[in-house]
N, C-alpha and C. Protein backbone atom coordinates (compact mmCIF):
# COMPACT_ATOMS: atom_id res chain seq x y z
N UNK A 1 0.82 -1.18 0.00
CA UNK A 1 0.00 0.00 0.00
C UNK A 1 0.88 1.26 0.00
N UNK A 2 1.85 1.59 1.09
CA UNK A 2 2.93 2.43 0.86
C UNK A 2 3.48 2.65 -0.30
N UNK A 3 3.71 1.65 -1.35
CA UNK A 3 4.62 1.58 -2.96
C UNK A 3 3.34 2.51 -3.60
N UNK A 4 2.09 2.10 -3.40
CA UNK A 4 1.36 2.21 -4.26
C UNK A 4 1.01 3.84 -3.77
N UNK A 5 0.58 4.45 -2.94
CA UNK A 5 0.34 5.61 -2.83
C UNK A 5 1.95 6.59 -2.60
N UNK A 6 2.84 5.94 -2.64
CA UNK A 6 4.44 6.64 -3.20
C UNK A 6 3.93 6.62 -4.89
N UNK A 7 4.18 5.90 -5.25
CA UNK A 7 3.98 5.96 -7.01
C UNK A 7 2.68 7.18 -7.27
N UNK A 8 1.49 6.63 -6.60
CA UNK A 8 0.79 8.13 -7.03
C UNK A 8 0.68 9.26 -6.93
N UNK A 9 1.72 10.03 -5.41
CA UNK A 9 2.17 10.77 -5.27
C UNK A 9 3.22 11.48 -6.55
N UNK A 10 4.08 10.68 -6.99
CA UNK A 10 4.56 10.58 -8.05
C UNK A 10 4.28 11.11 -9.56
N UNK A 11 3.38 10.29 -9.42
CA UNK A 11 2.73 10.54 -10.78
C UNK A 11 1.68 11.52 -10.65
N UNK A 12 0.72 11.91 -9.87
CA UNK A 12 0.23 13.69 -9.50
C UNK A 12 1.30 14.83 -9.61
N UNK A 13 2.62 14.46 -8.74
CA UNK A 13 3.79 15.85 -9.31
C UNK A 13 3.71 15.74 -10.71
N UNK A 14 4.45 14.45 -11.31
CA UNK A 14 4.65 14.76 -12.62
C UNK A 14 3.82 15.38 -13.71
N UNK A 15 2.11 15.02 -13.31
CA UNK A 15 1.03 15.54 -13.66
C UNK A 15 1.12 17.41 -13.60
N UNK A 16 1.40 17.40 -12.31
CA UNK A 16 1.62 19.21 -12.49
C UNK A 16 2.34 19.74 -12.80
N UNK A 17 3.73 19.15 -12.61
CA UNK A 17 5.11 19.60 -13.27
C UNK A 17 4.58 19.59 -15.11
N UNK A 18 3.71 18.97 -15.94
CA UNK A 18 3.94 19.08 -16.71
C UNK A 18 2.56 20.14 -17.29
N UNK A 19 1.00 20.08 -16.44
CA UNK A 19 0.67 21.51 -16.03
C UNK A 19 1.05 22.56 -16.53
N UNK A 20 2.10 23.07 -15.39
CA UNK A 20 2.52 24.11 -15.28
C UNK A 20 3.46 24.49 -16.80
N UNK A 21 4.53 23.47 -17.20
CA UNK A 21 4.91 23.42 -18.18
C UNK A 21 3.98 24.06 -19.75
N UNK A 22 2.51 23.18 -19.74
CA UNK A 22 2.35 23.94 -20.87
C UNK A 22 1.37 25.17 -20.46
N UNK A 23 1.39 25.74 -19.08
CA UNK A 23 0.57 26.74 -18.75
C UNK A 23 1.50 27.66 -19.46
N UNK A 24 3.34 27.74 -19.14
CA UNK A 24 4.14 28.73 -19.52
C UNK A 24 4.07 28.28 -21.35
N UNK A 25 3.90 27.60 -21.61
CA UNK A 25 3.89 27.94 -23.30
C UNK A 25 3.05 28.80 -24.06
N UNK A 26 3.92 29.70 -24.96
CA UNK A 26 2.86 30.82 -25.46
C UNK A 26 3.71 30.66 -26.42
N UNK A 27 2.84 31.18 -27.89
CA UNK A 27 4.07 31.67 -28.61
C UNK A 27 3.89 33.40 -29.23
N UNK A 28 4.84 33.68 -28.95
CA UNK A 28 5.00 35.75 -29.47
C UNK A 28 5.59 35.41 -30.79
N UNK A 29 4.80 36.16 -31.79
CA UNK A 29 5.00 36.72 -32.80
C UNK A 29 5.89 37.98 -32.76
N UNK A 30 7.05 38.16 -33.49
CA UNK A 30 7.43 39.65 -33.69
C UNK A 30 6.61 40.72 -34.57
N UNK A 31 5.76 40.54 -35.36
CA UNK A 31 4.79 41.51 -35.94
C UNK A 31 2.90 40.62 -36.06
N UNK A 32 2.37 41.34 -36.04
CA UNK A 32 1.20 40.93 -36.39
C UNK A 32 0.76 41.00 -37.68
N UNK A 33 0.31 39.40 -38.27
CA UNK A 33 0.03 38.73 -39.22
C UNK A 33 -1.01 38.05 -39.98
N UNK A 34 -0.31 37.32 -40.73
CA UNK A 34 -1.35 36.15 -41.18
C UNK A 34 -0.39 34.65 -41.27
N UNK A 35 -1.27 33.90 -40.49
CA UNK A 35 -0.38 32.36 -40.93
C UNK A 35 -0.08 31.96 -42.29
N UNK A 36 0.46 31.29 -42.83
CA UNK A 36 0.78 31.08 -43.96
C UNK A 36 0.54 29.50 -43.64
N UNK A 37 1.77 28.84 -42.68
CA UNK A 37 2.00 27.43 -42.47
C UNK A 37 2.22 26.91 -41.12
N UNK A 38 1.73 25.90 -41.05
CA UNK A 38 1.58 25.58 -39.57
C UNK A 38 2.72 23.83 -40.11
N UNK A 39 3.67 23.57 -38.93
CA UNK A 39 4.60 23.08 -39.40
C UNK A 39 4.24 22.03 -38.22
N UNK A 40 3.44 22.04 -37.02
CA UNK A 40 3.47 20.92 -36.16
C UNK A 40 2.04 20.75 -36.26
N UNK A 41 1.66 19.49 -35.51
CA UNK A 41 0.12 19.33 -35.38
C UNK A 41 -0.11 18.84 -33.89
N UNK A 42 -1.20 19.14 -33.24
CA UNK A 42 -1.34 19.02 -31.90
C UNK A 42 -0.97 17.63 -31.59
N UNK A 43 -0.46 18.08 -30.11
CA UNK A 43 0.27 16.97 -29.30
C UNK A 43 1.21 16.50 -29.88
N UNK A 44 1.87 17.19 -30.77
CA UNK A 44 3.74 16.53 -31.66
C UNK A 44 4.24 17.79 -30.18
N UNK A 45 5.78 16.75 -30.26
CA UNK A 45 6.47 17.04 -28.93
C UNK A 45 7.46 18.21 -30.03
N UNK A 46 7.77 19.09 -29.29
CA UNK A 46 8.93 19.93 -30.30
C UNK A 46 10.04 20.00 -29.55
N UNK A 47 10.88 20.55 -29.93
CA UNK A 47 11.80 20.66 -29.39
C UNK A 47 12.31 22.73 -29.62
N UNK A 48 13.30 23.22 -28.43
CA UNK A 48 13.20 24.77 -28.77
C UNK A 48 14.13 24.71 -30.05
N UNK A 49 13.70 25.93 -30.67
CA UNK A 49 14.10 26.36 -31.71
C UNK A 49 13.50 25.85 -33.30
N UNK A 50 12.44 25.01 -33.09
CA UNK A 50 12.05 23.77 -34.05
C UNK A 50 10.90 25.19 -34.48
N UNK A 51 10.75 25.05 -36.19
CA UNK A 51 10.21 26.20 -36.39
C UNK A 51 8.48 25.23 -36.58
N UNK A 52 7.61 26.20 -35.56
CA UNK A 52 6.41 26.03 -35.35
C UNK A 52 4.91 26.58 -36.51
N UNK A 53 5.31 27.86 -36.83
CA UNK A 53 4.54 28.06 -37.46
C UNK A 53 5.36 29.08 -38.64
N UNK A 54 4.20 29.35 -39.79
CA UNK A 54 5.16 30.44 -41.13
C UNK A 54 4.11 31.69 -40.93
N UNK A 55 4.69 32.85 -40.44
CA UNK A 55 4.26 33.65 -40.45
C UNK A 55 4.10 34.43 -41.92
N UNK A 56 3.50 35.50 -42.08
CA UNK A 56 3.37 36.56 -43.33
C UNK A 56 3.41 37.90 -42.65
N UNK A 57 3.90 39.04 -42.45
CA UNK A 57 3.53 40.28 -42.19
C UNK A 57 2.89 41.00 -43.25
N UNK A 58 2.03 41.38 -43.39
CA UNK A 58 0.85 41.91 -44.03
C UNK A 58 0.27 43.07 -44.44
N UNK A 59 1.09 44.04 -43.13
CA UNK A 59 1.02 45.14 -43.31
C UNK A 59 1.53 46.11 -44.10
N UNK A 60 2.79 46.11 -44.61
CA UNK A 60 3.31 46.17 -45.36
C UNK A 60 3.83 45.54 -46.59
N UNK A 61 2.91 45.14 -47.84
CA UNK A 61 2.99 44.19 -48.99
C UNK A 61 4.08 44.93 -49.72
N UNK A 62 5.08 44.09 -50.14
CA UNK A 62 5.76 44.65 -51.59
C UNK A 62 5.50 44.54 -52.75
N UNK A 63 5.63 45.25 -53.87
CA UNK A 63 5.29 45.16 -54.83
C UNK A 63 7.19 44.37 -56.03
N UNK A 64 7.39 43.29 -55.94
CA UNK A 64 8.42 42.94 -56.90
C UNK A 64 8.32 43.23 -58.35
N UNK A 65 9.02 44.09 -59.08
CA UNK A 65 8.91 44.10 -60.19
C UNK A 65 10.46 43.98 -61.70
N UNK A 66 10.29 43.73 -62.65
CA UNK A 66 11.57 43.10 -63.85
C UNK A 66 11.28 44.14 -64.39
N UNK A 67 11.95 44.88 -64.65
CA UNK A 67 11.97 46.36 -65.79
C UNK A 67 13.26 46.15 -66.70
N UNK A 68 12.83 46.22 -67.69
CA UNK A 68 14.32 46.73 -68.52
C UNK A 68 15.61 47.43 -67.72
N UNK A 69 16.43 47.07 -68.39
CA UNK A 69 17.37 48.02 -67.90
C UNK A 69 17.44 48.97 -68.64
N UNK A 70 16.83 49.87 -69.54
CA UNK A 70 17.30 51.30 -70.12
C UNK A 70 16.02 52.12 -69.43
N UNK A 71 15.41 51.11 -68.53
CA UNK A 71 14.64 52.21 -67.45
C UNK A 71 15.13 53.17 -66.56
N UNK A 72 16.77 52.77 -66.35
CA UNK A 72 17.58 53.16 -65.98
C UNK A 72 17.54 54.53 -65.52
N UNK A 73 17.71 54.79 -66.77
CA UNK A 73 17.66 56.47 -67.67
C UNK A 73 16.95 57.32 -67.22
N UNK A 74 15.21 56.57 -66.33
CA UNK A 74 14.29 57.78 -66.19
C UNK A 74 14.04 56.92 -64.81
N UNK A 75 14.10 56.27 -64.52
CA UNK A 75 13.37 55.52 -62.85
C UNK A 75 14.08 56.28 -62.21
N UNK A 76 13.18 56.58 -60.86
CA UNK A 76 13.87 57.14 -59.84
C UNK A 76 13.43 56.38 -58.61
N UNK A 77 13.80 56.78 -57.21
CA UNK A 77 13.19 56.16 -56.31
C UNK A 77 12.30 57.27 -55.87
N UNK A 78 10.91 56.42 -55.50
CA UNK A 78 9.76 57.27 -54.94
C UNK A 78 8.62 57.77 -55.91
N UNK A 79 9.54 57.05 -57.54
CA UNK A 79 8.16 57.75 -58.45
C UNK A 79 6.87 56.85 -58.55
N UNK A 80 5.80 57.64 -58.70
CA UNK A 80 4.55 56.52 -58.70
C UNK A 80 4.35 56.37 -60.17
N UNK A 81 3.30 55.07 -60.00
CA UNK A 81 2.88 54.07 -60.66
C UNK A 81 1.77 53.89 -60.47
N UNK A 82 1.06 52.95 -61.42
CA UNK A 82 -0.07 52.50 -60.83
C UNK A 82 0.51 51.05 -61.13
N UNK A 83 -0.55 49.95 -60.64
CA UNK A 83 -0.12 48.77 -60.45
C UNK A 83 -1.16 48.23 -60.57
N UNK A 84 -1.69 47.23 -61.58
CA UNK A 84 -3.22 46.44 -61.85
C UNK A 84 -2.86 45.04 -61.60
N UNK A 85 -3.22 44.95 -60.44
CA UNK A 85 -3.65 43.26 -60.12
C UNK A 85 -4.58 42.61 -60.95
N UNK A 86 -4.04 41.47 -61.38
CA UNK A 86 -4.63 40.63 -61.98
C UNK A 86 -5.79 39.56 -61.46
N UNK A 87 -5.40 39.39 -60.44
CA UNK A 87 -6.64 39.04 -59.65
C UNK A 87 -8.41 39.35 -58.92
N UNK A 88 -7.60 41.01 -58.99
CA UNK A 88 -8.68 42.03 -58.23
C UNK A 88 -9.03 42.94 -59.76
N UNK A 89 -8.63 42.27 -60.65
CA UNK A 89 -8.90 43.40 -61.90
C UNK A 89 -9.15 45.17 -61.64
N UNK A 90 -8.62 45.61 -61.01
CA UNK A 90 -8.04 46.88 -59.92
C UNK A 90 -7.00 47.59 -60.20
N UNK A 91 -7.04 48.71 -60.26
CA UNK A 91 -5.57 49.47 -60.38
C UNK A 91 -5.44 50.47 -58.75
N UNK A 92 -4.10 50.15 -58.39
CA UNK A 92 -3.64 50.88 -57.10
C UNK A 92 -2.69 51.41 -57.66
N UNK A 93 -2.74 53.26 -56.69
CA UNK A 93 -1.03 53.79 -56.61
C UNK A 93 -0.26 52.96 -56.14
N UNK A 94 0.57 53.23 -56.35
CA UNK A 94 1.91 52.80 -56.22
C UNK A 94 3.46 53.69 -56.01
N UNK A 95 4.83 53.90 -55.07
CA UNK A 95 5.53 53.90 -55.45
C UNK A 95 6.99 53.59 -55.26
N UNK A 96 7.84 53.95 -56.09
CA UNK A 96 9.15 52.63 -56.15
C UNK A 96 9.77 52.94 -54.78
N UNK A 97 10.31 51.98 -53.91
CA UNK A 97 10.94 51.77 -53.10
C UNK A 97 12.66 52.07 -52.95
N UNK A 98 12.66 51.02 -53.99
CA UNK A 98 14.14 50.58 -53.96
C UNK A 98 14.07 49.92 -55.60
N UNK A 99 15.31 50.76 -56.05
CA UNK A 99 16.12 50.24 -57.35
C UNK A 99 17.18 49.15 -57.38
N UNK A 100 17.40 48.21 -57.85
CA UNK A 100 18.34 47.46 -58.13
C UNK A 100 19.34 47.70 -58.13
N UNK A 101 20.57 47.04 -57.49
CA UNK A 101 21.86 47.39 -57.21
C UNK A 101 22.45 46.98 -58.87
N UNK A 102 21.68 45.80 -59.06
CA UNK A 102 22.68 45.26 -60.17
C UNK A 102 21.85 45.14 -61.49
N UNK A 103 22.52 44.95 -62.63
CA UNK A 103 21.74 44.75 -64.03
C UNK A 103 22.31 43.32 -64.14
N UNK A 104 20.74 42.35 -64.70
CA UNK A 104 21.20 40.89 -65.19
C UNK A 104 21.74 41.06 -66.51
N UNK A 105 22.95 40.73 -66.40
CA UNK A 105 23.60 40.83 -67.98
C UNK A 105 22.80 39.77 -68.81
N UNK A 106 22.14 38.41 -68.53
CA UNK A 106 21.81 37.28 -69.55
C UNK A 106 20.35 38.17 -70.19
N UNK A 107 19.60 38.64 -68.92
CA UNK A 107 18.24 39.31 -69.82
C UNK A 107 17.92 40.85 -69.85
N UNK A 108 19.02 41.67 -69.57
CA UNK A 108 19.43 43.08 -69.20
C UNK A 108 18.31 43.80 -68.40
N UNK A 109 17.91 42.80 -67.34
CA UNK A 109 16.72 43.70 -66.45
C UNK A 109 17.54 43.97 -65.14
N UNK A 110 16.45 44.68 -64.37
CA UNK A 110 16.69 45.25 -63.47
C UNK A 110 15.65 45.12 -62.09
N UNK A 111 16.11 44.25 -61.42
CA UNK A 111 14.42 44.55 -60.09
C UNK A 111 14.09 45.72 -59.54
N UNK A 112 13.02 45.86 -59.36
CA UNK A 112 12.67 47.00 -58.78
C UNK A 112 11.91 46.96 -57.25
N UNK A 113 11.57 47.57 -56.50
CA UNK A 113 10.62 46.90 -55.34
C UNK A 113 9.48 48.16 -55.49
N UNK A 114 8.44 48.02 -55.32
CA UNK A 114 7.43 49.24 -54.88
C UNK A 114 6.43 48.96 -53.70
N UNK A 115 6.36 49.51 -53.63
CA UNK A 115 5.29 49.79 -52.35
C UNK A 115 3.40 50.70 -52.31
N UNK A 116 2.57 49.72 -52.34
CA UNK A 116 1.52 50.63 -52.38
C UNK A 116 1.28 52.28 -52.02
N UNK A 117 0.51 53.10 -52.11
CA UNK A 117 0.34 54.22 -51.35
C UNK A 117 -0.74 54.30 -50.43
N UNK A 118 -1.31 53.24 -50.54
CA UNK A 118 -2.33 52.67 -49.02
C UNK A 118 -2.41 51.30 -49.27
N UNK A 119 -2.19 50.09 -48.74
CA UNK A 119 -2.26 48.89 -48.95
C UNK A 119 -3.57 48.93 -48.81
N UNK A 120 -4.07 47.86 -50.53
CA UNK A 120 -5.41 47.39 -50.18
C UNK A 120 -6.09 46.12 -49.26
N UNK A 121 -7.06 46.08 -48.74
CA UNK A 121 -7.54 44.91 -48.78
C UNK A 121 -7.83 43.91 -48.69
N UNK A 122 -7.63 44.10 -49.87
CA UNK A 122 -7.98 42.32 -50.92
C UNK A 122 -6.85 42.24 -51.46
N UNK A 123 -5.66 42.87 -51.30
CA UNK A 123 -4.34 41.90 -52.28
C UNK A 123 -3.75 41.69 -51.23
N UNK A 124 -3.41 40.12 -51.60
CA UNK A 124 -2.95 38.99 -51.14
C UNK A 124 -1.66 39.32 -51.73
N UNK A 125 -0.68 38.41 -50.64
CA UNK A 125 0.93 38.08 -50.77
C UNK A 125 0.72 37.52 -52.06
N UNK A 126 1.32 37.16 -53.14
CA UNK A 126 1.92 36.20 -54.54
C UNK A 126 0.74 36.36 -55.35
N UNK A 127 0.08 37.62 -55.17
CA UNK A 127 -0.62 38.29 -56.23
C UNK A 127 -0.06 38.54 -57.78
N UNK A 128 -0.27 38.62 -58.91
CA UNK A 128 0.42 39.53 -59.66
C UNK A 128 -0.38 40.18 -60.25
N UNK A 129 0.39 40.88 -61.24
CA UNK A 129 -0.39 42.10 -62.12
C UNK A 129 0.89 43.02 -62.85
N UNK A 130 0.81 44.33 -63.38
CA UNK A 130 1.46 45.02 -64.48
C UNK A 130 1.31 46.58 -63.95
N UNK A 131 2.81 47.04 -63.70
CA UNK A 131 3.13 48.16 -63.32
C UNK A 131 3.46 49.05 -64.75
N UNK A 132 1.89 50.28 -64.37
CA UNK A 132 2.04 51.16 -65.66
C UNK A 132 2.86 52.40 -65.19
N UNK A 133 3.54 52.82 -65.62
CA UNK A 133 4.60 54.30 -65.67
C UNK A 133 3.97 55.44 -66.66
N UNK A 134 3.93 56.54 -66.00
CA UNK A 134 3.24 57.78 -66.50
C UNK A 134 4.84 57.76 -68.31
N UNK A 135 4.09 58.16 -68.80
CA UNK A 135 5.12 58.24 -70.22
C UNK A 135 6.06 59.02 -70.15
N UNK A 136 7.40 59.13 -70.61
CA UNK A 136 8.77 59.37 -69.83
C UNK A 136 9.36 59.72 -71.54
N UNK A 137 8.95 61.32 -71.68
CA UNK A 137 9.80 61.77 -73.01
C UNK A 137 10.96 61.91 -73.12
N UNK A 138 11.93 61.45 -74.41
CA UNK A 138 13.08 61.29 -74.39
C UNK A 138 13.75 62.71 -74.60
């Protein structure tokens, strides 16, 4: 009788020791999001550092874009655009962020990044669509 109410003593700590354990589990996000991917499924044991979930930050969407390189000539940073999603059949301002450090010599483009002038919505991350440029006389 002693073995037996030692062992359940036992096994009640371990019961709370492990309690308390997932009382302290939380997980913090560094920005507020949208899930993308969830990488465990309930009751899988993890281990720290084991990546749990795929975040998206949302708030700020980029716009990726391939321009020629003799855009060169007239792009600047900060000029607007409009930008028609193909999905939302929609045109948003737009403007450029950041220019490309480098030119691809095999297809002579250039990336560009832009940035909405109010994020909409309804556009989703891996959207696409066609960035129009006000006409740029030579």
């Amino acid at each position: 009788l002693g073995i037996s109410e030692a062992e359940a003593k036992k096994a009640h700590a371990a019961v709370r020791v492990a309690e308390i354990t997932v009382r302290s589990c939380h997980i913090a996000a560094p920005f507020s999001g949208r899930v993308v991917g969830v990488m465990v499924n309930e009751h899988e044991n993890v281990f720290p550092n084991d990546k749990l979930l795929s975040l998206l930050d949302d708030a700020s969407l980029e716009i990726e874009l391939v321009l020629p390189s003799t855009a060169l000539s007239w792009l600047k940073r900060k000029a607007s655009f409009k930008f028609a999603v193909d999905e939302t059949r929609r045109e948003y301002k737009a403007k450029v962020k950041e220019i490309g450090a480098n030119v691809d010599p095999a297809s002579q483009t250039v990336k560009v990044i832009g940035v909405f002038d109010k994020l909409p919505g309804e556009v989703l991350d891996g959207m696409s669509g066609t960035a129009q440029f006000p006409s740029v006389e030579p």
